[in-house]
PDB file of N, CA and C in Angstrom:
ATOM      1  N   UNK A   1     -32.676 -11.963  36.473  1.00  0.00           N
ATOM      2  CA  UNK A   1     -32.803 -10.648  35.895  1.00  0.00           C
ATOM      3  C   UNK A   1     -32.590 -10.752  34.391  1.00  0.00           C
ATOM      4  N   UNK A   2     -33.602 -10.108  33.663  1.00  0.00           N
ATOM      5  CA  UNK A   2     -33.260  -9.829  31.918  1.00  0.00           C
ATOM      6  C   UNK A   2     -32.472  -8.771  31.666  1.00  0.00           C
ATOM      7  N   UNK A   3     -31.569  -8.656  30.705  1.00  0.00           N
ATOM      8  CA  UNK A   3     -30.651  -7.721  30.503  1.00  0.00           C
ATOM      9  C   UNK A   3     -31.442  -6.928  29.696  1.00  0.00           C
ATOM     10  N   UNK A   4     -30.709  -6.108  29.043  1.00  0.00           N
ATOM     11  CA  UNK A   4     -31.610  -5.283  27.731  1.00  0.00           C
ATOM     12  C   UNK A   4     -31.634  -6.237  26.180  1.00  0.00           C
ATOM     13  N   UNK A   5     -30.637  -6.849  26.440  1.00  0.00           N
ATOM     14  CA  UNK A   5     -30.858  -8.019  24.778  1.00  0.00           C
ATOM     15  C   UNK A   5     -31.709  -9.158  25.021  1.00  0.00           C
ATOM     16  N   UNK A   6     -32.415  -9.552  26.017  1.00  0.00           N
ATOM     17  CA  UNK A   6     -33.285 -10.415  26.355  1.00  0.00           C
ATOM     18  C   UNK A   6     -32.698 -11.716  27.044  1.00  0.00           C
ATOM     19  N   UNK A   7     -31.584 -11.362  27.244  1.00  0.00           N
ATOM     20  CA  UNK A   7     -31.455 -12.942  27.623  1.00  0.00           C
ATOM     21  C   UNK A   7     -30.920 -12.724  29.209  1.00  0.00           C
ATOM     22  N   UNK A   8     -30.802 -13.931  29.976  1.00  0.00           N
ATOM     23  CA  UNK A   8     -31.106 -14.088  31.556  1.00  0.00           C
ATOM     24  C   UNK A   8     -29.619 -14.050  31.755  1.00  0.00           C
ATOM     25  N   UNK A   9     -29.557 -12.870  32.621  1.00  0.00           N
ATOM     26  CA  UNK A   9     -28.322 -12.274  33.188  1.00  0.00           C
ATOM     27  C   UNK A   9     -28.578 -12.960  35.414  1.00  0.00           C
ATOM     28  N   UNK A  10     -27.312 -14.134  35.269  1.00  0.00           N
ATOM     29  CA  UNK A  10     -27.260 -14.471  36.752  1.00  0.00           C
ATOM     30  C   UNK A  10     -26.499 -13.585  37.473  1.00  0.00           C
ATOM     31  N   UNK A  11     -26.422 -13.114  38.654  1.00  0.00           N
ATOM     32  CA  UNK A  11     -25.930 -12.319  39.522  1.00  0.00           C
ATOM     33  C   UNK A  11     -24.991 -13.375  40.326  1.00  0.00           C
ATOM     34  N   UNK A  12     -25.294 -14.578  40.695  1.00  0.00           N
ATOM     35  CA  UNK A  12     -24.251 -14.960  41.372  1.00  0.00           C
ATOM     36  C   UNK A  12     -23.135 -15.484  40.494  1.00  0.00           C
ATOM     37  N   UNK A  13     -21.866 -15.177  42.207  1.00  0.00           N
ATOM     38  CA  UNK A  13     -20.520 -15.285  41.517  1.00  0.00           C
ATOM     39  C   UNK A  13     -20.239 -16.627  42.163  1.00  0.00           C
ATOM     40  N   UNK A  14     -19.534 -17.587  41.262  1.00  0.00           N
ATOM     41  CA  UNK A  14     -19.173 -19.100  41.200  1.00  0.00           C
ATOM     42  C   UNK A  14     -18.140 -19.249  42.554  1.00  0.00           C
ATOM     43  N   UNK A  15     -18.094 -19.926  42.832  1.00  0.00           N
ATOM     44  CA  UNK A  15     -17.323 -20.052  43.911  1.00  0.00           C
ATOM     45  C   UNK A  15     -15.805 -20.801  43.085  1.00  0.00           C
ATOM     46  N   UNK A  16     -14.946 -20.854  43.638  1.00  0.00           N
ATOM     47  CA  UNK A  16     -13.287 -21.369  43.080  1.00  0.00           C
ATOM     48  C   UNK A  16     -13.742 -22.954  42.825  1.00  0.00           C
ATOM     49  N   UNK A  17     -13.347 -23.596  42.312  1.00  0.00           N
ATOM     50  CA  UNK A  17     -13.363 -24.974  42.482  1.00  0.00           C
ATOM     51  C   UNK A  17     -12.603 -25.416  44.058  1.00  0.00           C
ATOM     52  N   UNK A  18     -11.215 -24.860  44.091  1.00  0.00           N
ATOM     53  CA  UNK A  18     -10.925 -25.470  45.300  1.00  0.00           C
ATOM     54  C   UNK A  18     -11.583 -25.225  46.335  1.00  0.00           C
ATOM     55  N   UNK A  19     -12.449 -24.014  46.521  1.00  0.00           N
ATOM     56  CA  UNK A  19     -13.649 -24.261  47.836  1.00  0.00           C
ATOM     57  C   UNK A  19     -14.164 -25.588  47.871  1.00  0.00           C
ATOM     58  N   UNK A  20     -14.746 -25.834  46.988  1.00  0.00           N
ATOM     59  CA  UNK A  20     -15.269 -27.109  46.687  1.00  0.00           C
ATOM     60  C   UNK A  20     -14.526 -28.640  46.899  1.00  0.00           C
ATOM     61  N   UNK A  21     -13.558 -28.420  46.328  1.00  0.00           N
ATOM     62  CA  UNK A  21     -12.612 -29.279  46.898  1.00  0.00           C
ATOM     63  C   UNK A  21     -11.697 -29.524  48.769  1.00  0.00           C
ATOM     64  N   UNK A  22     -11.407 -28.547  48.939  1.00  0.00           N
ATOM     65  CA  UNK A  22     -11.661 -28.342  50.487  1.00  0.00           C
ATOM     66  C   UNK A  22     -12.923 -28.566  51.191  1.00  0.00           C
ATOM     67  N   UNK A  23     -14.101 -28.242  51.170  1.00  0.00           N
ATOM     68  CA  UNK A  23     -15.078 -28.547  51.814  1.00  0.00           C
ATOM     69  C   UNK A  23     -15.600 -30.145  51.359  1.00  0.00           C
ATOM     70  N   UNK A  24     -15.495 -30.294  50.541  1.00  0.00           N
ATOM     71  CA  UNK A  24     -16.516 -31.357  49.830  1.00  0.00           C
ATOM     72  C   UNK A  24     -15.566 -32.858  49.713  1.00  0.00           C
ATOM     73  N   UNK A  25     -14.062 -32.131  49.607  1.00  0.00           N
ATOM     74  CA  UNK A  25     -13.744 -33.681  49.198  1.00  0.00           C
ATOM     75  C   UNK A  25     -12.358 -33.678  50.579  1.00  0.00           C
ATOM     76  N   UNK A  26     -11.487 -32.562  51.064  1.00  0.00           N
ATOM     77  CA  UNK A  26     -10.761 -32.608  51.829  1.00  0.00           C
ATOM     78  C   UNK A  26     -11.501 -32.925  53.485  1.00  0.00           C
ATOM     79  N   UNK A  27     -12.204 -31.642  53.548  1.00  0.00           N
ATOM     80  CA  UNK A  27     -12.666 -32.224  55.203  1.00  0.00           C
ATOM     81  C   UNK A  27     -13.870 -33.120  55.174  1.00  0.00           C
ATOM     82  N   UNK A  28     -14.835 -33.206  54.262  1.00  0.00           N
ATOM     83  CA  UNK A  28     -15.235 -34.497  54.932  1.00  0.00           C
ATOM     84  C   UNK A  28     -14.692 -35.733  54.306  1.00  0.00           C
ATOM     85  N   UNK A  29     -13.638 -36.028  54.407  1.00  0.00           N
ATOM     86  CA  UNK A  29     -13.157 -37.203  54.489  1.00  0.00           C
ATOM     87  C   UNK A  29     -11.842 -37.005  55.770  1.00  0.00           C
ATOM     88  N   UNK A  30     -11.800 -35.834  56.489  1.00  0.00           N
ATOM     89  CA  UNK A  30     -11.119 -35.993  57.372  1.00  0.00           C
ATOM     90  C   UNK A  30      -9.469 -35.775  57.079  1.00  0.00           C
ATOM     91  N   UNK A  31      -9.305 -35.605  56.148  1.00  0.00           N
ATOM     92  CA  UNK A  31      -8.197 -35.473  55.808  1.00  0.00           C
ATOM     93  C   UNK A  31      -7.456 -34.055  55.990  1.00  0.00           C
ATOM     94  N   UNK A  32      -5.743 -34.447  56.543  1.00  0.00           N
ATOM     95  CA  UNK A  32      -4.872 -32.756  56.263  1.00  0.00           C
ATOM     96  C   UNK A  32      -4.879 -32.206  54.694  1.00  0.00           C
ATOM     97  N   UNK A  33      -4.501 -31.119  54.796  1.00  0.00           N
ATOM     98  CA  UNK A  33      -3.623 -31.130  53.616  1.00  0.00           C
ATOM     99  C   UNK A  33      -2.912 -31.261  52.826  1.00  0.00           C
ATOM    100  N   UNK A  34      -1.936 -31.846  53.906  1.00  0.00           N
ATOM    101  CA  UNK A  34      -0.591 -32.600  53.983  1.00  0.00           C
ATOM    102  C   UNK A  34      -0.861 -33.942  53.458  1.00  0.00           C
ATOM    103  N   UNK A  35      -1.683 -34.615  54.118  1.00  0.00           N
ATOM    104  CA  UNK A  35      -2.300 -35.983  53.978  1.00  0.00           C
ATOM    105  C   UNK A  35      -2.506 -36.313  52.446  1.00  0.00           C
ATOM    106  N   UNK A  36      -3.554 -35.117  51.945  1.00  0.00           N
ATOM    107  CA  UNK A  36      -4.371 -34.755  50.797  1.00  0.00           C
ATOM    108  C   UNK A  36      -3.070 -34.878  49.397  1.00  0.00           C
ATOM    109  N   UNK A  37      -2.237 -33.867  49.964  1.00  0.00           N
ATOM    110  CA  UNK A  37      -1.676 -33.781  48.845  1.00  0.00           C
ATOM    111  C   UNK A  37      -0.676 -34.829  48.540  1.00  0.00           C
ATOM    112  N   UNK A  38      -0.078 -35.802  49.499  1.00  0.00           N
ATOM    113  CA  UNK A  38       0.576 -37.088  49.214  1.00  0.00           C
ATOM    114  C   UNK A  38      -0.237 -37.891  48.437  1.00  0.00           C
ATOM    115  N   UNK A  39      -1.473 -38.195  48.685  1.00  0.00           N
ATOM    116  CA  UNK A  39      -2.653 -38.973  48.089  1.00  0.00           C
ATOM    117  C   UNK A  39      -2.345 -38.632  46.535  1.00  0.00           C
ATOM    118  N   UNK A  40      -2.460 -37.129  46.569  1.00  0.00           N
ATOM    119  CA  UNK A  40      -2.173 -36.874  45.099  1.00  0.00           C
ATOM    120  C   UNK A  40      -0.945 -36.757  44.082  1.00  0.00           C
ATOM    121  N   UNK A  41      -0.118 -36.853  45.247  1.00  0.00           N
ATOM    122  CA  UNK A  41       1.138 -36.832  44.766  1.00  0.00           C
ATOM    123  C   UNK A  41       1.970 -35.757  44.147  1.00  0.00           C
ATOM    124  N   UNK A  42       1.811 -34.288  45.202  1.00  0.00           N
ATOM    125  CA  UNK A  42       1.558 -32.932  44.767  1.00  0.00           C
ATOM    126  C   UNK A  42       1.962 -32.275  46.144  1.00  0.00           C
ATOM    127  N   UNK A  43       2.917 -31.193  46.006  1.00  0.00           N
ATOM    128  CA  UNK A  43       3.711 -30.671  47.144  1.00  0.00           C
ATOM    129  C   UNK A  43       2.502 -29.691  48.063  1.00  0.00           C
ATOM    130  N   UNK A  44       2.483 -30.307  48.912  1.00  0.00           N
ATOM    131  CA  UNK A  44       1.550 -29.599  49.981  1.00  0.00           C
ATOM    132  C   UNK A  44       0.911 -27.782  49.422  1.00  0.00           C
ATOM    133  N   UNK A  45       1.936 -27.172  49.081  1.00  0.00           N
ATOM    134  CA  UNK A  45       2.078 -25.730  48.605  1.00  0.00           C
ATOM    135  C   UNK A  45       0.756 -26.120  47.551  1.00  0.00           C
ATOM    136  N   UNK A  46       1.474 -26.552  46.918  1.00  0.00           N
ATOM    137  CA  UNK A  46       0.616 -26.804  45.833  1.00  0.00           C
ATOM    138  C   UNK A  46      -0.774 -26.758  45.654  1.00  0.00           C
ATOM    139  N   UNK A  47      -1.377 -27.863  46.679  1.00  0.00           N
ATOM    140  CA  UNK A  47      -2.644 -27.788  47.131  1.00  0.00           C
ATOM    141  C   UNK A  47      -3.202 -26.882  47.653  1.00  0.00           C
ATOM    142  N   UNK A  48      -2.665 -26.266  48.611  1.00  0.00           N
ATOM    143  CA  UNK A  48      -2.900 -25.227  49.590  1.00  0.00           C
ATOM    144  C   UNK A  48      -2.998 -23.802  48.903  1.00  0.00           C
ATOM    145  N   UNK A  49      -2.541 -23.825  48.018  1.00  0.00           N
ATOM    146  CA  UNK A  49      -2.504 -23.020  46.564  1.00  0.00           C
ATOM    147  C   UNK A  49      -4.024 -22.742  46.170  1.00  0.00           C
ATOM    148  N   UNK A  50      -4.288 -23.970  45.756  1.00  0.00           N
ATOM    149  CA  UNK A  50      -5.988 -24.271  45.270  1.00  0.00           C
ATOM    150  C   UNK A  50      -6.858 -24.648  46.021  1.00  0.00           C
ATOM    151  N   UNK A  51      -6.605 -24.839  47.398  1.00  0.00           N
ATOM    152  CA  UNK A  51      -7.570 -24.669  47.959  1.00  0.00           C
ATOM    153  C   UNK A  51      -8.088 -23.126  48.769  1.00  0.00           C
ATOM    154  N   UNK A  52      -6.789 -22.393  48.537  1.00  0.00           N
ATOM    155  CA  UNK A  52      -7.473 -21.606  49.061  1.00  0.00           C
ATOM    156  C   UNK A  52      -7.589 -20.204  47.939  1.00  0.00           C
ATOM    157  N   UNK A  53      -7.731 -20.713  47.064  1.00  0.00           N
ATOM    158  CA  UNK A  53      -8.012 -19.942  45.594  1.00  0.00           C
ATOM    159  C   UNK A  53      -6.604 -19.088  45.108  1.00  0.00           C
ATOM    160  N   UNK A  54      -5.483 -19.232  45.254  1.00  0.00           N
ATOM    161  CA  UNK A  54      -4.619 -18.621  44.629  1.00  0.00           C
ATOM    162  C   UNK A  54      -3.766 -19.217  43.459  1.00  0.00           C
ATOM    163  N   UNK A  55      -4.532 -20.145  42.588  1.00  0.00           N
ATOM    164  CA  UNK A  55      -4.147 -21.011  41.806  1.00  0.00           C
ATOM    165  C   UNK A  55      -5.304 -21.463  41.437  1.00  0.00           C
ATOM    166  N   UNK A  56      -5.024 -21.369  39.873  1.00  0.00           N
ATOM    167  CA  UNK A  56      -6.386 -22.124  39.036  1.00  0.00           C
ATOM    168  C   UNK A  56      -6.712 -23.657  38.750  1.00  0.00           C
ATOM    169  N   UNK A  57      -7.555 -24.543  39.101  1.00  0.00           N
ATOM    170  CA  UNK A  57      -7.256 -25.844  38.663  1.00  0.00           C
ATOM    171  C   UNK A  57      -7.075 -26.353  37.484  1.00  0.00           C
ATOM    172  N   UNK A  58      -5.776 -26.788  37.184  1.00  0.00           N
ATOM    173  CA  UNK A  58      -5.453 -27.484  36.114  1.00  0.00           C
ATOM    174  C   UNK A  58      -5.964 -28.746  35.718  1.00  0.00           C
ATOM    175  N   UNK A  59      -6.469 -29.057  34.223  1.00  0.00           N
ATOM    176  CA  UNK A  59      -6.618 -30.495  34.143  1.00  0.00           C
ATOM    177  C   UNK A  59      -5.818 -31.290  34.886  1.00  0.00           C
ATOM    178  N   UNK A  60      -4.460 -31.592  35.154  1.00  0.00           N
ATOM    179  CA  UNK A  60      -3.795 -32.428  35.577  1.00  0.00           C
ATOM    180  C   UNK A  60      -4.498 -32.485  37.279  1.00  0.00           C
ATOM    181  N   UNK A  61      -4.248 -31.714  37.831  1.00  0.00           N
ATOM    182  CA  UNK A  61      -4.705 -31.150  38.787  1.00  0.00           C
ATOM    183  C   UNK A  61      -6.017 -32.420  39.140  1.00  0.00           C
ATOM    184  N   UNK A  62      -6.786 -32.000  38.310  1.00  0.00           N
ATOM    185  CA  UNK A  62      -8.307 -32.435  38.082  1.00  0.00           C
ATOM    186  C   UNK A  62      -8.319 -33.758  37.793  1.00  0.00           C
ATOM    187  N   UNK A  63      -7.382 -33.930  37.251  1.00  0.00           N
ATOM    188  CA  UNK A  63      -7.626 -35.465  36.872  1.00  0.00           C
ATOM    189  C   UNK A  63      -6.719 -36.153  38.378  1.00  0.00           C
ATOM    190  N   UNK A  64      -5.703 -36.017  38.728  1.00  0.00           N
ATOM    191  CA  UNK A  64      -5.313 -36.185  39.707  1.00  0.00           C
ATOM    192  C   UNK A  64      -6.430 -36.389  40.967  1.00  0.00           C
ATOM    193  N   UNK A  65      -7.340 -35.656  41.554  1.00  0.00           N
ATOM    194  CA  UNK A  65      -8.570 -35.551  42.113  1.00  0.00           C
ATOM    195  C   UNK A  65      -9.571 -36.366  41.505  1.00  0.00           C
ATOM    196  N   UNK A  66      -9.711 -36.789  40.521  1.00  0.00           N
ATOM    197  CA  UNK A  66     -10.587 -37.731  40.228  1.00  0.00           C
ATOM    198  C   UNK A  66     -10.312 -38.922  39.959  1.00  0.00           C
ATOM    199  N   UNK A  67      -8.634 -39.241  40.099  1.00  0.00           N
ATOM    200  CA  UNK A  67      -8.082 -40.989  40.442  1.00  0.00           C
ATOM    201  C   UNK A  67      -8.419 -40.770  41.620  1.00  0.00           C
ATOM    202  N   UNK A  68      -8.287 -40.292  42.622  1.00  0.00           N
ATOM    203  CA  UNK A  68      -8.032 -40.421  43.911  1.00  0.00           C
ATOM    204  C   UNK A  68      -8.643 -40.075  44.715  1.00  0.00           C
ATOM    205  N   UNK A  69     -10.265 -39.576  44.636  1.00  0.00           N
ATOM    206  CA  UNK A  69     -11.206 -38.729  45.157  1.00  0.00           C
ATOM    207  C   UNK A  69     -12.436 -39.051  44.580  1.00  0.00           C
ATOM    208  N   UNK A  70     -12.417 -40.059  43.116  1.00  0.00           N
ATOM    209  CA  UNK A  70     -14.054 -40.144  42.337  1.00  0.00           C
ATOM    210  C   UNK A  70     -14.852 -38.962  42.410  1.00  0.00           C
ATOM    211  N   UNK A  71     -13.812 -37.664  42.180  1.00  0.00           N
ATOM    212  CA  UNK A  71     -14.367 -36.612  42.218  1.00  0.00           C
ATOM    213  C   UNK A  71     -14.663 -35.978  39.945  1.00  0.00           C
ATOM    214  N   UNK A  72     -15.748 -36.274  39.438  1.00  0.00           N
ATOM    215  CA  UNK A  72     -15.432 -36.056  38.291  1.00  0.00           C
ATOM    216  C   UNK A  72     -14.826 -34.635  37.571  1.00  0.00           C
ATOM    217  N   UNK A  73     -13.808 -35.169  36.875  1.00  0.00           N
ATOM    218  CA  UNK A  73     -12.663 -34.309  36.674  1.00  0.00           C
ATOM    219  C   UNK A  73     -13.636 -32.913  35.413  1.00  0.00           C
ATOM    220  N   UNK A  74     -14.324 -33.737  34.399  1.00  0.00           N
ATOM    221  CA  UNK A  74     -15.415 -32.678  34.011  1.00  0.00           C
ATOM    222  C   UNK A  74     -15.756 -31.696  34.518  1.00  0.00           C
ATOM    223  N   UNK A  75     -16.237 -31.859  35.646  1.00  0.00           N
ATOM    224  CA  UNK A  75     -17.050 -31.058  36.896  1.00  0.00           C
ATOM    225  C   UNK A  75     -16.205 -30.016  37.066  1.00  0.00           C
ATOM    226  N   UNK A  76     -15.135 -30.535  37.713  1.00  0.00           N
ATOM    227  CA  UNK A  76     -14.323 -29.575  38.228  1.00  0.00           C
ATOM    228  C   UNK A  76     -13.877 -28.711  37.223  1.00  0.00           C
ATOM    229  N   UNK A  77     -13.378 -28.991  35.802  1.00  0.00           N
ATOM    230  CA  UNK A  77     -12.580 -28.052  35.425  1.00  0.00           C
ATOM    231  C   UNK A  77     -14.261 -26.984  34.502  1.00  0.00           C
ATOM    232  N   UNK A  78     -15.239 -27.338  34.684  1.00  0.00           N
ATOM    233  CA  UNK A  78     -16.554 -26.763  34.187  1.00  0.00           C
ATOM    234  C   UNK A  78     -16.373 -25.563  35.257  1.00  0.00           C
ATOM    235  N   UNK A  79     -15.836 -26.244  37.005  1.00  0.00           N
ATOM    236  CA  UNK A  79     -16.155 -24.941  37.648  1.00  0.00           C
ATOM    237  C   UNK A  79     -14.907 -24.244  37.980  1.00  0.00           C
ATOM    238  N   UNK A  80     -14.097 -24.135  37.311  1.00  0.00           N
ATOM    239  CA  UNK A  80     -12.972 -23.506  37.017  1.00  0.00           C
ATOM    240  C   UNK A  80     -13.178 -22.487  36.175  1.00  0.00           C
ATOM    241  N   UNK A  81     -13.883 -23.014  34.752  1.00  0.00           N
ATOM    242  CA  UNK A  81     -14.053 -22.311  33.730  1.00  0.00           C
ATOM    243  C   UNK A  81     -15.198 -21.367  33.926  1.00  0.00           C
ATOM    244  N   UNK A  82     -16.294 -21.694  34.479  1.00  0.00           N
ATOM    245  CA  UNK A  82     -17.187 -20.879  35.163  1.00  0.00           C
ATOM    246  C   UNK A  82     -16.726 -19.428  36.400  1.00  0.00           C
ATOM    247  N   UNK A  83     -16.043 -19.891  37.312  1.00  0.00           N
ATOM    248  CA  UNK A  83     -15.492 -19.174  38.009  1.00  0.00           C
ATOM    249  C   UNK A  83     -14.385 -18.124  37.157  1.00  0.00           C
ATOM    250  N   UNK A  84     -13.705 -18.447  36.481  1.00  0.00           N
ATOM    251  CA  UNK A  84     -12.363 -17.574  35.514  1.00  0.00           C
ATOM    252  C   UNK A  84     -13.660 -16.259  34.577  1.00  0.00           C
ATOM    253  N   UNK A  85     -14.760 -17.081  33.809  1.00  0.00           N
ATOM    254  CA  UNK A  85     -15.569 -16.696  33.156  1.00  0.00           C
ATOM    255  C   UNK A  85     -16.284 -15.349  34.021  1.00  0.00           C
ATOM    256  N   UNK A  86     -16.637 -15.717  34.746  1.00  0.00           N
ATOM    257  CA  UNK A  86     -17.618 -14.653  36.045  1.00  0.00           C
ATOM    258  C   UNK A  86     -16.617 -13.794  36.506  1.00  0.00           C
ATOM    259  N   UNK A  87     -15.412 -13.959  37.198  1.00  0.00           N
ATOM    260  CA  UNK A  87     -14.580 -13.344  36.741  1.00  0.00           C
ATOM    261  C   UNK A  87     -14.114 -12.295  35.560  1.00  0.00           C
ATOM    262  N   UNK A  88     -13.619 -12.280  34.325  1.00  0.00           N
ATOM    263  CA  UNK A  88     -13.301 -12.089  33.256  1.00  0.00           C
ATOM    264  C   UNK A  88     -14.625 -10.694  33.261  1.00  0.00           C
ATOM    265  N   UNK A  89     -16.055 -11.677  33.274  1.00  0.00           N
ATOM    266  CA  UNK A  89     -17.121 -10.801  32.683  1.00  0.00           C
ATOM    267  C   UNK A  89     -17.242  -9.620  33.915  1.00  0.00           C
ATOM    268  N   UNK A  90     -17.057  -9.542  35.157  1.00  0.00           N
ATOM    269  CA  UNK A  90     -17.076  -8.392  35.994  1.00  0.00           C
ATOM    270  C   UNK A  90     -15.905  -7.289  36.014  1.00  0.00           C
ATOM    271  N   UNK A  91     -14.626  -7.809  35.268  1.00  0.00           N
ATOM    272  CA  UNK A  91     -13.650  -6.753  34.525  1.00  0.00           C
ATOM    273  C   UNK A  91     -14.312  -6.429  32.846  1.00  0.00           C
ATOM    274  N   UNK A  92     -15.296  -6.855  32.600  1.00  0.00           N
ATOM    275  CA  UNK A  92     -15.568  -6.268  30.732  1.00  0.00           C
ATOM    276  C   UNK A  92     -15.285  -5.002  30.736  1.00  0.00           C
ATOM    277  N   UNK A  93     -15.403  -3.766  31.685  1.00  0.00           N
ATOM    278  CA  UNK A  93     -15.802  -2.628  30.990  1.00  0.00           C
ATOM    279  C   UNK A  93     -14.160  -2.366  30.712  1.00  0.00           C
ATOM    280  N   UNK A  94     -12.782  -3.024  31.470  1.00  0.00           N
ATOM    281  CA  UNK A  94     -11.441  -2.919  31.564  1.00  0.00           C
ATOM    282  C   UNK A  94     -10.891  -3.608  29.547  1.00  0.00           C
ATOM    283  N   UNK A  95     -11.605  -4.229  29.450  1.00  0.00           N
ATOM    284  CA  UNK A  95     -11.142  -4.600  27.774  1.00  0.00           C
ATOM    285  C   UNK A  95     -11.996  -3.653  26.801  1.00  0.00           C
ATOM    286  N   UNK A  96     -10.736  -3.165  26.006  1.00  0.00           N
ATOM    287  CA  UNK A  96     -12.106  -2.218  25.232  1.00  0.00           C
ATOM    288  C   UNK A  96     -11.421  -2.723  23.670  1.00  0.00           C
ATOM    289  N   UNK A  97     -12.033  -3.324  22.982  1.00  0.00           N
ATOM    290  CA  UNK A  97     -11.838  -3.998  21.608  1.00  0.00           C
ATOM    291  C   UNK A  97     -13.167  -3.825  21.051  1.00  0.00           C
ATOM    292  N   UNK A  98     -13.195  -2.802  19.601  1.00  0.00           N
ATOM    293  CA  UNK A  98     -13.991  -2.471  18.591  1.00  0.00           C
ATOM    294  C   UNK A  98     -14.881  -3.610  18.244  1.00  0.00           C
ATOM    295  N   UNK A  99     -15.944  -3.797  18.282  1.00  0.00           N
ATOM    296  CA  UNK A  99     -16.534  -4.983  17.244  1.00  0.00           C
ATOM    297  C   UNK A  99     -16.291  -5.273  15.556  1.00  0.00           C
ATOM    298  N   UNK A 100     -15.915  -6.200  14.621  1.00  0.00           N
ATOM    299  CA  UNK A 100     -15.445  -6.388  13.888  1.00  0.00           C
ATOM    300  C   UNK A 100     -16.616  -6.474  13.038  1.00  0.00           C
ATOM    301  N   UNK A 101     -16.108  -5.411  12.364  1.00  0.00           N
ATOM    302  CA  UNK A 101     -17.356  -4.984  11.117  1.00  0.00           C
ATOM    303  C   UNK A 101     -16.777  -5.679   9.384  1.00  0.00           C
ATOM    304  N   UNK A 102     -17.225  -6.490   8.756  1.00  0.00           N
ATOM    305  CA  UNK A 102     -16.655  -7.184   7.644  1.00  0.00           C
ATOM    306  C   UNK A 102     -16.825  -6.112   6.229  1.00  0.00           C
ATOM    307  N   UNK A 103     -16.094  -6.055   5.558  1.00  0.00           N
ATOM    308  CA  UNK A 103     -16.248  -5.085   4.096  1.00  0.00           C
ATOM    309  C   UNK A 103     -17.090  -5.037   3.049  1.00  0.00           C
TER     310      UNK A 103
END
């Protein structure tokens, strides 16, 4: 869809990174959570946190997952920032800040 300023407005909303990480890197490799998060060296909570989206992935986080998963840590925190972003932009009309006009 084109907006009114011309440029290409996407409708879909990003999924969490830890979906991604649960589906993609936890169950198919068969692994608990429990399992998962020793691997990473990270209190079960913790994980279970981000995987099931109530916690944002942290670089550390991310990099942690990509010693131990060859999951690239780039990636992930791109779909972090994507997801927070899509987010953010479906509350805009909730921030109301003037545009900054120079003298």
């Amino acid at each position: 869809m084109v907006n009114d300023n011309g440029s290409i407005k996407i409708r879909m909303t990003p999924s969490h990174p830890g979906d991604f990480v649960r589906t993609e890197v936890i169950e198919e490799l068969g692994l608990s959570v429990k399992r998962a998060a020793e691997i990473l060296g990270v209190r079960r909570a913790t994980l279970s946190d981000l995987l099931n989206a109530n916690a944002s992935l942290s670089p550390e986080m991310a990099l942690r997952i990509e010693k131990a998963f060859d999951v690239n840590m780039d990636m992930l925190l791109r779909m972090q920032a994507w997801h927070d972003a899509s987010r953010m932009r479906a509350r805009e009309s909730e921030v109301s800040v003037q545009r900054y006009q120079p003298a």
